[in-house]
Protein backbone atom coordinates (compact mmCIF):
# COMPACT_ATOMS: atom_id res chain seq x y z
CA UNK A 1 105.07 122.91 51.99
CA UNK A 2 102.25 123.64 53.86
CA UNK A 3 100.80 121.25 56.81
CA UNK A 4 98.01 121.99 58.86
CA UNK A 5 96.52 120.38 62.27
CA UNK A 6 93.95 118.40 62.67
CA UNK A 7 91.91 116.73 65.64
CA UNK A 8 90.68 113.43 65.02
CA UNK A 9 88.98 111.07 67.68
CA UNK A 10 89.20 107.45 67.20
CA UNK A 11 86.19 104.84 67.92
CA UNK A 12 87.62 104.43 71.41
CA UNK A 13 86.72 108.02 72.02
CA UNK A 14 90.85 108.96 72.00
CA UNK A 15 91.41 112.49 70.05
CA UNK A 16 94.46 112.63 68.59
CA UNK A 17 96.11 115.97 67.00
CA UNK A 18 98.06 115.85 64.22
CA UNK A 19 99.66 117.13 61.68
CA UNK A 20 98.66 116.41 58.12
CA UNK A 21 100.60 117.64 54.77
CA UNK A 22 98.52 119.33 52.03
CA UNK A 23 100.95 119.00 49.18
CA UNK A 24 100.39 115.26 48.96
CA UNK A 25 96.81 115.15 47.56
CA UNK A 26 95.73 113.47 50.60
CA UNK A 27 92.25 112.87 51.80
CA UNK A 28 90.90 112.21 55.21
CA UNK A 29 90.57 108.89 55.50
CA UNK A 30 93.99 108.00 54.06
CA UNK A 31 95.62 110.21 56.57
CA UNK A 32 93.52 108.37 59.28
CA UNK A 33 95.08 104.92 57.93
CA UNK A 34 98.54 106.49 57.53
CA UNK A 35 98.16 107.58 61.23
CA UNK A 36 96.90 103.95 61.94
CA UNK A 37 94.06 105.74 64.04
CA UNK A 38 91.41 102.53 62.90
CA UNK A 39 92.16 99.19 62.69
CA UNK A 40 93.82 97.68 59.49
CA UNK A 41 91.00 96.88 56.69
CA UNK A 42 87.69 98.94 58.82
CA UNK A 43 88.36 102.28 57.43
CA UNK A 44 88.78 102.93 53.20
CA UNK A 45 87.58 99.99 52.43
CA UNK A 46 86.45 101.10 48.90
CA UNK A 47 89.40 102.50 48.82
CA UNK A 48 88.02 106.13 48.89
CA UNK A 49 85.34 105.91 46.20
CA UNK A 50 82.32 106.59 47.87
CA UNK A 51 81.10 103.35 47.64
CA UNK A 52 81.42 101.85 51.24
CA UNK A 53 80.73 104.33 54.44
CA UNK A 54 83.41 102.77 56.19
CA UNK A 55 85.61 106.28 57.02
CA UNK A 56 82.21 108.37 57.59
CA UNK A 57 83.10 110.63 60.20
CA UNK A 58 81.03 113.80 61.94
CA UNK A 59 82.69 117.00 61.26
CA UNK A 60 82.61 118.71 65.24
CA UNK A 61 84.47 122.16 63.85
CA UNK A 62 82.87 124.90 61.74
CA UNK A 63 85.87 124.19 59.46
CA UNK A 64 84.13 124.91 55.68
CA UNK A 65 84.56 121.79 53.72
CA UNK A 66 84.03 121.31 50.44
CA UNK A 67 80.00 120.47 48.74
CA UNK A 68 78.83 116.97 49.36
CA UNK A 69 79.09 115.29 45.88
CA UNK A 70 75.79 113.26 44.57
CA UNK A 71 77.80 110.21 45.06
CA UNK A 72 78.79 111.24 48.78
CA UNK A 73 75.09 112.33 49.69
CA UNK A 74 73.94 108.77 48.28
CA UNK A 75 76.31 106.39 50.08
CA UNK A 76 75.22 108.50 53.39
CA UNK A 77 71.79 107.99 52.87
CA UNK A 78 72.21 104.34 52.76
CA UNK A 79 75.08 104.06 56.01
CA UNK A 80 74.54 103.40 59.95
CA UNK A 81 74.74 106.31 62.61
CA UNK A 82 74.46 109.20 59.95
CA UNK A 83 73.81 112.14 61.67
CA UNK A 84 73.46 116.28 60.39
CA UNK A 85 77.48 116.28 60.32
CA UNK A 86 78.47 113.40 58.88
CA UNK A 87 80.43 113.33 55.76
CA UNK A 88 82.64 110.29 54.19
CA UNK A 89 86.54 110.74 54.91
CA UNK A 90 87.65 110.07 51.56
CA UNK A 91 85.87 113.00 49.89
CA UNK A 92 87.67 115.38 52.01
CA UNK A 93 90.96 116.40 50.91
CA UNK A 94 93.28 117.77 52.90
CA UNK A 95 94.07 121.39 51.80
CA UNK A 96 95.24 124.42 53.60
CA UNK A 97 91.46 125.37 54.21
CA UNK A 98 91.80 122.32 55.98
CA UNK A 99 93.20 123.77 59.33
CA UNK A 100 91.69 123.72 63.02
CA UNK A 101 89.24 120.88 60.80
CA UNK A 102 88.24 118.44 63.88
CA UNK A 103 86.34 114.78 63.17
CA UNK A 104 85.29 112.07 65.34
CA UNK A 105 85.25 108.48 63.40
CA UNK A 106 81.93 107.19 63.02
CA UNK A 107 81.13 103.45 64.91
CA UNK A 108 82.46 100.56 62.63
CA UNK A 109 78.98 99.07 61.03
């Protein structure tokens, strides 16, 4: 089992570091609810299929992440307060490439 650290700052502008498990198939944004770092029912709301925007986030380390999928790249273009970094939570998963990866949670739209 291999678990690597992450920093992600909230919408209150906290940054919180933590430690997030690769061998569960997680993504971002469902460690960000299972950290309860946004409130209950703003963040996944989808449920992680690229339809929403709600667990957009901009990327702040150099971490290499995954290609932006078509579907990823469309909901974007349609969301509030995308900027060059942003990417959608729940089309990151959380592998071992993963480490030193730091986010700050886009404002709730």
């Amino acid at each position: 089992m291999e678990d690597v650290n992450i920093k992600i700052t909230d919408r209150d502008g906290v940054t919180h570091e933590i430690v997030a498990p690769t061998d569960m198939a997680m993504n971002l944004m469902e460690v960000v609810r299972s950290y309860e770092l946004a409130p209950e029912g703003t963040i996944g709301v989808c449920g992680g299929m690229a339809m929403c925007a709600s667990c957009q986030c901009y990327v702040l380390s150099e971490t290499p992440l995954p290609e932006m999928s078509d579907d990823e790249e469309a909901m974007l273009s349609e969301a509030f307060d995308v900027q060059e970094n942003s990417r959608l939570g729940c089309q990151i998963q959380i592998t071992p490439e993963m480490e030193g990866l730091e986010v700050e949670l886009a404002p709730e739209s």
